[in-house]
N, C-alpha and C. Protein backbone atom coordinates (compact mmCIF):
# COMPACT_ATOMS: atom_id res chain seq x y z
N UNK A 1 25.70 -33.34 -1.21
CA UNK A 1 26.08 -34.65 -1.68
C UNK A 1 24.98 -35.63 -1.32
N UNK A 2 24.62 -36.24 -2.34
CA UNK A 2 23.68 -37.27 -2.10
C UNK A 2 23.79 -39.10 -2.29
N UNK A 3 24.88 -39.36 -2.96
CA UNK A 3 25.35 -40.28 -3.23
C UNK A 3 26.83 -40.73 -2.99
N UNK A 4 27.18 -41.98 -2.80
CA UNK A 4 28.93 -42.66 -2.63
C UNK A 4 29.42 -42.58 -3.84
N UNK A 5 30.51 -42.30 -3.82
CA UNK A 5 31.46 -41.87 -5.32
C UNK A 5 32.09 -42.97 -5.38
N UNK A 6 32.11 -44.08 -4.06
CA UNK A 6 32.53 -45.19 -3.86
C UNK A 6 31.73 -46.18 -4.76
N UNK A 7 30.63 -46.63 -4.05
CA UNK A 7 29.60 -46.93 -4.35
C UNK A 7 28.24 -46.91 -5.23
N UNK A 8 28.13 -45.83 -4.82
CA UNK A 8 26.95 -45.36 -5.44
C UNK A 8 25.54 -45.28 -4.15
N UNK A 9 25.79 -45.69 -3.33
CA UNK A 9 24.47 -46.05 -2.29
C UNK A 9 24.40 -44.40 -2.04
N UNK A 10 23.52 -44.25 -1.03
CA UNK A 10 23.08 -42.85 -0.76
C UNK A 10 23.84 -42.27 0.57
N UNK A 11 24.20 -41.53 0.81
CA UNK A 11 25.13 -41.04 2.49
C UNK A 11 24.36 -40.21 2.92
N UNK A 12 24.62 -40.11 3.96
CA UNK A 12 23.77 -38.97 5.36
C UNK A 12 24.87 -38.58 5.61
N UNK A 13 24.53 -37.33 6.37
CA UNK A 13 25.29 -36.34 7.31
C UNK A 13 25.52 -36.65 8.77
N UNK A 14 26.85 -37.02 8.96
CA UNK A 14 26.95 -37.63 10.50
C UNK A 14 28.48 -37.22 11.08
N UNK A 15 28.41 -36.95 12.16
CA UNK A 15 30.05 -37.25 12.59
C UNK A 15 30.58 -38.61 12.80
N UNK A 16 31.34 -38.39 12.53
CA UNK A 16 32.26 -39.75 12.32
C UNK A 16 32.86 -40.13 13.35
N UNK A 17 32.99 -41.56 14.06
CA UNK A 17 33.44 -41.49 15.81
C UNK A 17 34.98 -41.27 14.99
N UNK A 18 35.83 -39.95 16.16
CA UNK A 18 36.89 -39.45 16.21
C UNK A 18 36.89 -38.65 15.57
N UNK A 19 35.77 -37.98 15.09
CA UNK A 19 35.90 -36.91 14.42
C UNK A 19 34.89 -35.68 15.18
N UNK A 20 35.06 -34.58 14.96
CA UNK A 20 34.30 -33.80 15.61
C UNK A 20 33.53 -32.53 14.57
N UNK A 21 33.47 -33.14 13.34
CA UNK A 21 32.67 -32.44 12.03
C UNK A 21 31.77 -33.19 11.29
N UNK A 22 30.19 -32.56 10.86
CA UNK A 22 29.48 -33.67 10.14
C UNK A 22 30.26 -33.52 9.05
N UNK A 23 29.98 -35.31 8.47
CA UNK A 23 30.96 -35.14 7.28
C UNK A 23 29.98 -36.10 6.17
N UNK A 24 29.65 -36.19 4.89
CA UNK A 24 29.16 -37.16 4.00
C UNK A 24 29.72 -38.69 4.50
N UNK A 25 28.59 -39.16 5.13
CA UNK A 25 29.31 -40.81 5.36
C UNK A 25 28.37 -41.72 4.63
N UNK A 26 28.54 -42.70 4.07
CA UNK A 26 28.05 -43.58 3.37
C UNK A 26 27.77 -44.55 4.24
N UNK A 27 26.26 -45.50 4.47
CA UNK A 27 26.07 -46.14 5.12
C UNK A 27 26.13 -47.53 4.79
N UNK A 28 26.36 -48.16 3.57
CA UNK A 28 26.83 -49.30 2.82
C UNK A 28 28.11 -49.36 2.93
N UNK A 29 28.62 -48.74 2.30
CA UNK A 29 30.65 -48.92 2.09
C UNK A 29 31.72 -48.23 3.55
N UNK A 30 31.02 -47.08 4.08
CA UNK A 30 31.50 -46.58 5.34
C UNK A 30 32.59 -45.23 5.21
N UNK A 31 32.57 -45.29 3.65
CA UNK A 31 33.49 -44.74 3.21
C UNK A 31 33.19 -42.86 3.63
N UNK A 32 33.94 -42.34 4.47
CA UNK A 32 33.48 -40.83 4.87
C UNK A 32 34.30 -40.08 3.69
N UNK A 33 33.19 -38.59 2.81
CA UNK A 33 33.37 -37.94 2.25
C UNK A 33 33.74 -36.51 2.41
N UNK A 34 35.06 -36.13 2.67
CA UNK A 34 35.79 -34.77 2.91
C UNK A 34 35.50 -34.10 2.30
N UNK A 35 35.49 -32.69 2.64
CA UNK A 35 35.03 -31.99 1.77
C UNK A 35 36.06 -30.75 1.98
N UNK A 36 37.00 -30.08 1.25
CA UNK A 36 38.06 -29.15 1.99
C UNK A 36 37.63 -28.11 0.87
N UNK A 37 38.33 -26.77 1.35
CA UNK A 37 38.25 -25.46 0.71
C UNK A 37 39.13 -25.46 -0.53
N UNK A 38 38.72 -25.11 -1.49
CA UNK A 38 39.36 -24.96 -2.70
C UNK A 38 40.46 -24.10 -3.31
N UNK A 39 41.83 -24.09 -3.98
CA UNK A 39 42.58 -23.60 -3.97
C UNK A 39 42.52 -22.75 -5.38
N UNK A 40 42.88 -21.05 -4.87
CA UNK A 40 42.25 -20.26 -6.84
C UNK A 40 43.73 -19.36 -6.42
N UNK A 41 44.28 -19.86 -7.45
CA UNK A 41 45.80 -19.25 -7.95
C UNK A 41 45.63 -18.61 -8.72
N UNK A 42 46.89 -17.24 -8.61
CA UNK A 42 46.46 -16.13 -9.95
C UNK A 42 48.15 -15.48 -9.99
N UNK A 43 48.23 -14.77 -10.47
CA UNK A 43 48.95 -13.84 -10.70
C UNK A 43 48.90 -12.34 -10.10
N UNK A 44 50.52 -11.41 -10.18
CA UNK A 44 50.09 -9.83 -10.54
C UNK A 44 50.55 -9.28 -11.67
N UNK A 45 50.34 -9.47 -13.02
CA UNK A 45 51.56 -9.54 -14.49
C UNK A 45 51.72 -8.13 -14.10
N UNK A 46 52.80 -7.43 -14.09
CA UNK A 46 53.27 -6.18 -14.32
C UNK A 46 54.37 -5.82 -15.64
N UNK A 47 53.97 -4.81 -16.06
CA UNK A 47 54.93 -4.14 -16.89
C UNK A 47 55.77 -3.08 -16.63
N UNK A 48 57.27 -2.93 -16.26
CA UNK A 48 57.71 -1.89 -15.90
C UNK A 48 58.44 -1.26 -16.84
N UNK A 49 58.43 -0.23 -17.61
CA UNK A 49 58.95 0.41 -18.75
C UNK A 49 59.16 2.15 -18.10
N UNK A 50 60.37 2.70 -17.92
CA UNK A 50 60.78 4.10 -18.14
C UNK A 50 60.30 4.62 -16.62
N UNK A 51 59.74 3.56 -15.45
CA UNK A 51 59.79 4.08 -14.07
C UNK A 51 58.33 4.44 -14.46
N UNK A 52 57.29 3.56 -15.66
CA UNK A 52 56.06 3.59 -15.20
C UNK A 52 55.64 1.80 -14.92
N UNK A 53 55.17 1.65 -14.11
CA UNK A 53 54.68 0.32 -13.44
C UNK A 53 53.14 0.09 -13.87
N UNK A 54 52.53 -0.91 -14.45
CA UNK A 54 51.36 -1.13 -15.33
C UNK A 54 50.63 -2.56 -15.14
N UNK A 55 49.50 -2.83 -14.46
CA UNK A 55 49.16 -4.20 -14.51
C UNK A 55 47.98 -4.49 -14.70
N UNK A 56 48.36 -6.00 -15.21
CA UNK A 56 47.43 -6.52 -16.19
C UNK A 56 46.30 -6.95 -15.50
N UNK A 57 45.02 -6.50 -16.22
CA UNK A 57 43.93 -7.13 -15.62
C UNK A 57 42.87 -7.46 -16.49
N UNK A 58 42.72 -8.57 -16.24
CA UNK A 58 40.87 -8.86 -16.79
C UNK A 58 39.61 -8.44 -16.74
N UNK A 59 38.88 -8.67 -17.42
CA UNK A 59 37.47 -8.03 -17.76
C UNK A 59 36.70 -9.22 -17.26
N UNK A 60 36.14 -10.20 -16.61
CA UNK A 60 35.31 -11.59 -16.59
C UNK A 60 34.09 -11.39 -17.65
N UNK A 61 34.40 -12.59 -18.29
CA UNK A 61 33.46 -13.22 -19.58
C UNK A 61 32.54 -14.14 -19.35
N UNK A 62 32.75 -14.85 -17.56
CA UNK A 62 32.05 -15.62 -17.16
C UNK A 62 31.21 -14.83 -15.49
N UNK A 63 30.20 -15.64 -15.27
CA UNK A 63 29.46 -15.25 -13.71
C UNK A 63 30.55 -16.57 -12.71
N UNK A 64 30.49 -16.15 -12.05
CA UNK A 64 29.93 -14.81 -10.90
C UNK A 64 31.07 -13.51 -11.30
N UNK A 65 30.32 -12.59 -11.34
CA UNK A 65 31.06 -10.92 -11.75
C UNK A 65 31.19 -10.91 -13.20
N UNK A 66 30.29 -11.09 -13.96
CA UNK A 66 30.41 -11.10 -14.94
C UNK A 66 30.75 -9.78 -15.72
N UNK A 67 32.24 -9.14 -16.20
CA UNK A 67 31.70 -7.77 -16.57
C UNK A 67 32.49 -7.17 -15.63
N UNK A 68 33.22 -7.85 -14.85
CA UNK A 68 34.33 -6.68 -13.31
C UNK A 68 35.33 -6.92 -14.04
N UNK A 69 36.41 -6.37 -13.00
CA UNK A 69 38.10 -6.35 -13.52
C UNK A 69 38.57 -7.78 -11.97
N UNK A 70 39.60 -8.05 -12.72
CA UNK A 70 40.07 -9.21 -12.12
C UNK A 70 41.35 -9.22 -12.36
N UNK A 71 42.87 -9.83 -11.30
CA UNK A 71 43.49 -10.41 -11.48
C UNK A 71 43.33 -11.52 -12.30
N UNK A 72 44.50 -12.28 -13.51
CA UNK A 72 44.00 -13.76 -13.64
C UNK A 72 44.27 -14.69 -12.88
N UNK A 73 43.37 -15.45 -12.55
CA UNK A 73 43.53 -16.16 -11.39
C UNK A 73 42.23 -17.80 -11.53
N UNK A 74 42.34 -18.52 -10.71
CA UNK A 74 41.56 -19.40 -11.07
C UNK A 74 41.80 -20.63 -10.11
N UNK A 75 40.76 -21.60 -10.31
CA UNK A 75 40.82 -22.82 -9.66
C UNK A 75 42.10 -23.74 -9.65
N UNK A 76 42.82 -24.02 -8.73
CA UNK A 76 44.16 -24.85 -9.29
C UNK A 76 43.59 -26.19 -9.48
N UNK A 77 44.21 -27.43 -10.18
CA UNK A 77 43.77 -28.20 -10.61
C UNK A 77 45.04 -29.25 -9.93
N UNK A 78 44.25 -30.71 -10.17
CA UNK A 78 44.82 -31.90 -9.50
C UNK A 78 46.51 -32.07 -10.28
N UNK A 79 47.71 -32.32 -9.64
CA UNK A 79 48.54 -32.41 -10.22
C UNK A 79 49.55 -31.24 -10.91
N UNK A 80 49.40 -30.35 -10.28
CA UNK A 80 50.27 -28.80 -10.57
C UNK A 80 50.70 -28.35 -9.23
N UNK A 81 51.20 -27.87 -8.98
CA UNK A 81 51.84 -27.20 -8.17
C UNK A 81 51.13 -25.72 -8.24
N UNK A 82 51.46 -25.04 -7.41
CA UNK A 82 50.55 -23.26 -7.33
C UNK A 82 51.16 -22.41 -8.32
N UNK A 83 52.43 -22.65 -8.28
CA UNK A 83 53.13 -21.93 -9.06
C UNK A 83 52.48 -22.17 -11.05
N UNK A 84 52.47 -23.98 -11.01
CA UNK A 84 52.46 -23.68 -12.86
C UNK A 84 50.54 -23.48 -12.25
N UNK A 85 49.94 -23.73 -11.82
CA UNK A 85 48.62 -22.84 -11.73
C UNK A 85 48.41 -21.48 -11.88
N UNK A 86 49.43 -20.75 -11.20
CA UNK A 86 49.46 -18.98 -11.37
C UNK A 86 49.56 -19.16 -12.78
N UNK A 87 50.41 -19.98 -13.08
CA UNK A 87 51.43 -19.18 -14.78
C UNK A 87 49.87 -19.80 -15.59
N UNK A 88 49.89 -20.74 -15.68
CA UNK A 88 48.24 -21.72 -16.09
C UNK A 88 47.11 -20.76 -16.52
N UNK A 89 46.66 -20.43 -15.32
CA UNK A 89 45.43 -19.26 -15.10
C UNK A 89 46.12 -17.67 -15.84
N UNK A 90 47.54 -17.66 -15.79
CA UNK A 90 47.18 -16.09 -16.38
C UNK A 90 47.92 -16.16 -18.02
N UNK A 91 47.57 -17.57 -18.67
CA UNK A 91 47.83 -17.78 -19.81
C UNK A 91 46.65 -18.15 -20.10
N UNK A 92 45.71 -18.97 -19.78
CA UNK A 92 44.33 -19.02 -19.91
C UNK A 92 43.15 -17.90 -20.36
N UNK A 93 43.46 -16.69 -19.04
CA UNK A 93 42.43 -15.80 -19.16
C UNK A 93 43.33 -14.56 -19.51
N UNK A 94 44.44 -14.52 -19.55
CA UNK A 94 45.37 -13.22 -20.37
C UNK A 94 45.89 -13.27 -21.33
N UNK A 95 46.11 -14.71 -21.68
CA UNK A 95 47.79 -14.89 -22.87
C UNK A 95 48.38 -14.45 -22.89
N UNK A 96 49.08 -14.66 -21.40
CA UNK A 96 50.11 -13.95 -21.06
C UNK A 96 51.35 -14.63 -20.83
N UNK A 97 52.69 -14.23 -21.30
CA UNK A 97 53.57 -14.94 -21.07
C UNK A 97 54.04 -13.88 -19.61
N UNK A 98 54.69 -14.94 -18.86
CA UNK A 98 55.01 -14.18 -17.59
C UNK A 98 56.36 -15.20 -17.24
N UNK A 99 56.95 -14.39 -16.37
CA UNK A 99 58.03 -14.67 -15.29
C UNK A 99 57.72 -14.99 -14.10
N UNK A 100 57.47 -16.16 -13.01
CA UNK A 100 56.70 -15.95 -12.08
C UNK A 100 58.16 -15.45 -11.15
N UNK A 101 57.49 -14.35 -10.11
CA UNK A 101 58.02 -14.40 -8.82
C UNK A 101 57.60 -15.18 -7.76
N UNK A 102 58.00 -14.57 -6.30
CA UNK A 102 57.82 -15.12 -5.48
C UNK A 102 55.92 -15.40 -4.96
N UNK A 103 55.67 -15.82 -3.56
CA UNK A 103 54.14 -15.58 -2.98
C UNK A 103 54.07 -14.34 -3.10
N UNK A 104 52.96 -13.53 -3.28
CA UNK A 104 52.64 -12.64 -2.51
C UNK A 104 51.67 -11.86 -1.75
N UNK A 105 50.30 -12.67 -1.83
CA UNK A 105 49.32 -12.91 -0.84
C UNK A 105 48.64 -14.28 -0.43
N UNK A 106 48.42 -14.28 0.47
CA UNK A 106 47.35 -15.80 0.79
C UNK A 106 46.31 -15.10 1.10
N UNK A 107 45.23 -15.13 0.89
CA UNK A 107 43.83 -14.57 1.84
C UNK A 107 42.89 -15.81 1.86
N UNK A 108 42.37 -15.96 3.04
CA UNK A 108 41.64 -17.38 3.41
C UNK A 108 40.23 -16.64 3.15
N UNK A 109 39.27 -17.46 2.26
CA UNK A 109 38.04 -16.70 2.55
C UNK A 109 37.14 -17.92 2.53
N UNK A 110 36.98 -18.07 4.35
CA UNK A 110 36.40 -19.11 4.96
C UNK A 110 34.59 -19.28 4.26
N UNK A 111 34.18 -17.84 4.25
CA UNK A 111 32.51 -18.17 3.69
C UNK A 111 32.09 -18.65 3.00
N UNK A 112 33.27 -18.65 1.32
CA UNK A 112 33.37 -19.65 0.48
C UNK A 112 34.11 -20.80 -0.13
N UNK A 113 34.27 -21.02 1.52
CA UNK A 113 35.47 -22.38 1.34
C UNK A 113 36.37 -22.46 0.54
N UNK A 114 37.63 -21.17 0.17
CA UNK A 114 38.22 -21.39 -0.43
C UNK A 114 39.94 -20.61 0.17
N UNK A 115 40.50 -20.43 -0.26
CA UNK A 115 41.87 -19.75 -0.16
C UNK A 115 42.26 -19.35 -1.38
N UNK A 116 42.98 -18.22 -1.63
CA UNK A 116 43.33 -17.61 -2.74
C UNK A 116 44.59 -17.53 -2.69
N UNK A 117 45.76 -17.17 -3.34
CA UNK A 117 47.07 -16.69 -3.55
C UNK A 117 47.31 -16.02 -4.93
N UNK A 118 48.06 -15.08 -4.75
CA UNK A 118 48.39 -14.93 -5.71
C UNK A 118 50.20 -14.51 -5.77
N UNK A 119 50.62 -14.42 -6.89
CA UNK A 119 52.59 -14.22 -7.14
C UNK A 119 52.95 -13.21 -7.55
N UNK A 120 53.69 -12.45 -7.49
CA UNK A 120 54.37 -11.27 -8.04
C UNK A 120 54.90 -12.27 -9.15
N UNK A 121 54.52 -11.13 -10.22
CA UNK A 121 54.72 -11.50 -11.80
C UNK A 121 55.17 -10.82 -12.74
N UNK A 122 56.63 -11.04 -13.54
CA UNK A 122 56.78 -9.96 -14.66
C UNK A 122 56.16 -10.11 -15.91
N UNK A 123 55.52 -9.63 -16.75
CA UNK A 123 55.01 -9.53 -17.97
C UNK A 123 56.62 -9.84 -18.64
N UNK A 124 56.48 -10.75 -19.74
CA UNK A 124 57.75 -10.93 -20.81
C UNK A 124 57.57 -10.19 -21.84
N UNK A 125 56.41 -10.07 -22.41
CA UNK A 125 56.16 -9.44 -23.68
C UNK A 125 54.74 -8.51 -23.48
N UNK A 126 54.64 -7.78 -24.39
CA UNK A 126 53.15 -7.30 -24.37
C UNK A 126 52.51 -8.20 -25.65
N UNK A 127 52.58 -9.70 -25.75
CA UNK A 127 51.49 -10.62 -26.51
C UNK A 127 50.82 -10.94 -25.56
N UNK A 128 49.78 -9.77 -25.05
CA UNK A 128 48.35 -10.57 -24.40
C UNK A 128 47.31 -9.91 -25.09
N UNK A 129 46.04 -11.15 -24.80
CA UNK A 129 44.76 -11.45 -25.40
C UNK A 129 43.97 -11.81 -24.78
N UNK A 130 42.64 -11.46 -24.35
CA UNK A 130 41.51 -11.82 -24.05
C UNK A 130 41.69 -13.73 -23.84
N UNK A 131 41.22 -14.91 -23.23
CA UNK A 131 41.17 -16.08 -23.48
C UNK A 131 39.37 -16.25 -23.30
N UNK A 132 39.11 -17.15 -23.35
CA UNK A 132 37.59 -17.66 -23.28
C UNK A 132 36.90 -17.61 -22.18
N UNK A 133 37.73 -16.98 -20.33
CA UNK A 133 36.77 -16.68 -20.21
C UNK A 133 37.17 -14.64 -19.65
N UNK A 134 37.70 -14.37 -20.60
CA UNK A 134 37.87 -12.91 -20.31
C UNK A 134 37.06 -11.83 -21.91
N UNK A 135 36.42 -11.01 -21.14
CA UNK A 135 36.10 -10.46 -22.73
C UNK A 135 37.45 -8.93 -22.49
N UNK A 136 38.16 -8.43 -22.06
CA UNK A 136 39.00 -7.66 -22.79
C UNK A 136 40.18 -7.75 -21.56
N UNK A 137 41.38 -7.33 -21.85
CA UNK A 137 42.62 -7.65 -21.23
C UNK A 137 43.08 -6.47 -20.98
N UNK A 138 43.63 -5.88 -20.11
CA UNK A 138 44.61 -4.21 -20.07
C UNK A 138 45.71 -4.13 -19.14
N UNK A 139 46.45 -3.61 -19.80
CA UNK A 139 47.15 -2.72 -18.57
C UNK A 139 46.72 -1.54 -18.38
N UNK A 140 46.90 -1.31 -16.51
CA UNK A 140 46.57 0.02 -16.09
C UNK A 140 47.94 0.31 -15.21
N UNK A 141 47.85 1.63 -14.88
CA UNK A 141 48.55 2.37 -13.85
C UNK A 141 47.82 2.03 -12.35
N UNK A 142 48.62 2.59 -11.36
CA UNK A 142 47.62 2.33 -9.98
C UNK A 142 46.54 3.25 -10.21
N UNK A 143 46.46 4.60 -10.79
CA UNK A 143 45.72 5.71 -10.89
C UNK A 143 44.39 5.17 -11.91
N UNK A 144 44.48 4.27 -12.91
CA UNK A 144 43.57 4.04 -14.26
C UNK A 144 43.00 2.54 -13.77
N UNK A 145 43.19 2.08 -12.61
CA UNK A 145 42.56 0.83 -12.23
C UNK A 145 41.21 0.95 -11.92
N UNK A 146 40.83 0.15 -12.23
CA UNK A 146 38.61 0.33 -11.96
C UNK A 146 38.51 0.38 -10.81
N UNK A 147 38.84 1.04 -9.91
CA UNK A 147 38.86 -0.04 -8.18
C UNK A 147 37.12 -0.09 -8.05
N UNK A 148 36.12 0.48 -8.51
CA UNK A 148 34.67 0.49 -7.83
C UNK A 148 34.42 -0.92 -8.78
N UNK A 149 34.94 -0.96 -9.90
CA UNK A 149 34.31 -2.16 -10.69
C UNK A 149 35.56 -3.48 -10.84
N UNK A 150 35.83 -3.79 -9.22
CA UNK A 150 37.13 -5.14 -9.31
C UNK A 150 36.04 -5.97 -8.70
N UNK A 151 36.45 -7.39 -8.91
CA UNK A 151 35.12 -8.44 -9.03
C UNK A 151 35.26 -9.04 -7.56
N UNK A 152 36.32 -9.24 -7.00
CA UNK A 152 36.09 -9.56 -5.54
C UNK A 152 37.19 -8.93 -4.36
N UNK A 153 36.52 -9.39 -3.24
CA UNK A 153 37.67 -8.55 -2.00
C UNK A 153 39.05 -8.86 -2.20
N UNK A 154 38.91 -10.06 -2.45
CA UNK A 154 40.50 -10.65 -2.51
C UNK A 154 41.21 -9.73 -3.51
N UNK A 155 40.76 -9.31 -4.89
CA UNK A 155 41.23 -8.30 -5.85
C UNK A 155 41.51 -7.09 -5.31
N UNK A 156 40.86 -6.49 -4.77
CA UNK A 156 40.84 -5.13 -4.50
C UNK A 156 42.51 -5.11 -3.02
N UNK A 157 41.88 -5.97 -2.26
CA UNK A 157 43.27 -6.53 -1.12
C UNK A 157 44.55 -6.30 -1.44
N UNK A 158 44.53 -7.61 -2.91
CA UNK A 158 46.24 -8.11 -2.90
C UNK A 158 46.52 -7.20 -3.69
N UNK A 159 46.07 -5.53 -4.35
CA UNK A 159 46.11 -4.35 -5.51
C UNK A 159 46.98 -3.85 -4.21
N UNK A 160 45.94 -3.24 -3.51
CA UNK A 160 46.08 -2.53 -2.38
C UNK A 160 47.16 -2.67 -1.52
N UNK A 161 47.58 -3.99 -1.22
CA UNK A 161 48.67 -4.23 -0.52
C UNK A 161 49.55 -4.18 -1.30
N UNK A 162 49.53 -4.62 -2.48
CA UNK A 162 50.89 -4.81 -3.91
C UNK A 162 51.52 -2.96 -4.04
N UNK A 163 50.31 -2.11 -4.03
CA UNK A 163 50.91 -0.75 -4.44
C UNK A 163 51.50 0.50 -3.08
N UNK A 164 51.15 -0.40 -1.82
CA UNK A 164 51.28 -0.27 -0.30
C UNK A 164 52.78 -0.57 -0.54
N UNK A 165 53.44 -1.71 -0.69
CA UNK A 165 54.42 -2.74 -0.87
C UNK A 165 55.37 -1.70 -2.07
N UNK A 166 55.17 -1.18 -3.16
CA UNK A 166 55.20 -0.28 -3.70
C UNK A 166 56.04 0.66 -3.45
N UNK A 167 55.33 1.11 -2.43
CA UNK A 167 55.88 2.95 -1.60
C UNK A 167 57.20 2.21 -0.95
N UNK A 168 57.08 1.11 0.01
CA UNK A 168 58.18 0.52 0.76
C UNK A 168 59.08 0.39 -0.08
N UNK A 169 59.35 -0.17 -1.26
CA UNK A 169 60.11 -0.75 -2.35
C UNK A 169 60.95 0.84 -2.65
N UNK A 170 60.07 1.97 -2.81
CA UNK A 170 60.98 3.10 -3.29
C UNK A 170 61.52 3.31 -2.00
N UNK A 171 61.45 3.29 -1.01
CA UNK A 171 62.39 3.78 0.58
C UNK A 171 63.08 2.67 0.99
N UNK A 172 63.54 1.83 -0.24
CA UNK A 172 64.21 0.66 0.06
C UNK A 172 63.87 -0.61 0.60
N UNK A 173 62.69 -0.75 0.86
CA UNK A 173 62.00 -1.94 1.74
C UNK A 173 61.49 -3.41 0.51
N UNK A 174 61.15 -4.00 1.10
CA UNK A 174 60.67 -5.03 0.00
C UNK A 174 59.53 -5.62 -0.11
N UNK A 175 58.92 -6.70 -1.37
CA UNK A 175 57.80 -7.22 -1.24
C UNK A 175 57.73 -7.96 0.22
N UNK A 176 56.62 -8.16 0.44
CA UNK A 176 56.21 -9.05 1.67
C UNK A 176 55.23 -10.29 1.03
N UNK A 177 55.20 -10.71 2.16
CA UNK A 177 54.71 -11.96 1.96
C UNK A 177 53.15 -11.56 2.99
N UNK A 178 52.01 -11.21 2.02
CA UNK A 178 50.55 -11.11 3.47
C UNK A 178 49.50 -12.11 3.03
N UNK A 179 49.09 -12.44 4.57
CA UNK A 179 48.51 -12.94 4.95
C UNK A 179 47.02 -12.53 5.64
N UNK A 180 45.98 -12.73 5.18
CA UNK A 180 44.56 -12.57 5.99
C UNK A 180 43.35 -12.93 5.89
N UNK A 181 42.34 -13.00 6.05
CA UNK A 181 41.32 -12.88 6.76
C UNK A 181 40.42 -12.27 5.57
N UNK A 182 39.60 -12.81 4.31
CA UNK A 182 38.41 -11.81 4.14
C UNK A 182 37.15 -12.19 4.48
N UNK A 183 36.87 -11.04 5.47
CA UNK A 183 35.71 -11.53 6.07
C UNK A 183 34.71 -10.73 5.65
N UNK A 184 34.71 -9.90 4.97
CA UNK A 184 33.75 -8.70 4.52
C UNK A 184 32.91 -9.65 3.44
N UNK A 185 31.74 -9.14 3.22
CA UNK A 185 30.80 -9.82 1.72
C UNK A 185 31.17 -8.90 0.86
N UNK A 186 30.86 -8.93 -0.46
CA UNK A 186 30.55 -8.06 -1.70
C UNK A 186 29.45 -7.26 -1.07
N UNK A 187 29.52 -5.99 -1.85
CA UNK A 187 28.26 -4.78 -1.82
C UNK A 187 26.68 -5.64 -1.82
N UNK A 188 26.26 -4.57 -1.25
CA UNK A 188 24.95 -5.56 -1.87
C UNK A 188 24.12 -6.23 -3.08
N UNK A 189 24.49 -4.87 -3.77
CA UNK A 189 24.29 -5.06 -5.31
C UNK A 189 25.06 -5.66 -5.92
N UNK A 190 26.00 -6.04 -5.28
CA UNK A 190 27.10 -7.73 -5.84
C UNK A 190 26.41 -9.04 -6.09
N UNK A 191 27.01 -9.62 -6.64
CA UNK A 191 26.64 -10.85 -6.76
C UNK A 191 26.19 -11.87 -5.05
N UNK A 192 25.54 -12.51 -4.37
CA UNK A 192 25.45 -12.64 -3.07
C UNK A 192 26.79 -14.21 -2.86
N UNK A 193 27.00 -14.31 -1.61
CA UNK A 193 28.17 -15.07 -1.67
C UNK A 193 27.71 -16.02 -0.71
């Protein structure tokens, strides 16, 4: 940041008395500039037909991962709630009509200032479509999922825990609600983060 959004004058990097983080402060207006981690809501659309379980995933049409498989999921925006953000993002990049359920992961991923969630989701119909920034849409089985070509940790996680969650569900147990930590980078030959 180089400028007041207030103002317009120029800000430096300073802590702020009572604060104990440099933060964008403006030296004309005084006005200190926060800067917090960003919130990317998504979905898990599933299809359950005849005791086979099937979910929907994206192809990315845009970088970073341009070309992986993805939950739909995305930046939440000012004035929505997480919930019409999940449904938002997986009508956007799936055209998907869905049912939302409950939470069913948070993963904090501090390196790129952001937090993720995503919802247990029923598919209503099979009318999905590619949106602008997905180039192809599918359902898979747990067995037909790309796992070497999913576009970030958080994807590969909330799969992993969703089909974990899965096994519990047939011995009677239920979704959970998880919570964690990705602290790992992408491969090397990933995109760098």
């Amino acid at each position: 940041m180089k400028f007041c959004s207030e103002c317009a004058s120029p800000v430096s990097l300073s802590i702020p008395a009572g604060d104990n983080r440099p933060r964008y402060v403006c030296g004309n207006c005084g006005t200190i500039h926060y800067q917090n981690p960003k919130m990317v809501l998504g979905s898990i659309p599933v299809w359950e037909r005849d005791g086979e379980l099937k979910v929907l995933l994206c192809k990315r049409a845009i970088e970073p991962r341009y070309g992986y498989w993805t939950l739909p999921a995305g930046f939440m925006e000012n004035n929505e709630t997480t919930g019409e953000a999940a449904i938002r993002e997986t009508q956007e990049e799936a055209g998907a009509n869905i049912k939302l359920g409950n939470l069913f992961s948070l993963l904090n991923v501090a390196r790129v200032h952001q937090v993720h969630m995503f919802y247990l989701a029923e598919l209503l119909d099979l009318d999905f479509a590619p949106g602008e920034e997905s180039l192809d849409v599918r359902l898979f089985t747990e067995q037909e999922i790309p796992w070497n070509d999913l576009a970030f940790p958080t994807i590969r996680t909330t799969l992993e825990l969703f089909f974990a969650d899965r096994v519990k569900l047939r011995e009677g147990g239920s979704y959970g609600v998880h919570t964690q930590d990705i602290t790992r980078a992408m491969r090397a030959d990933d995109e760098p983060t």
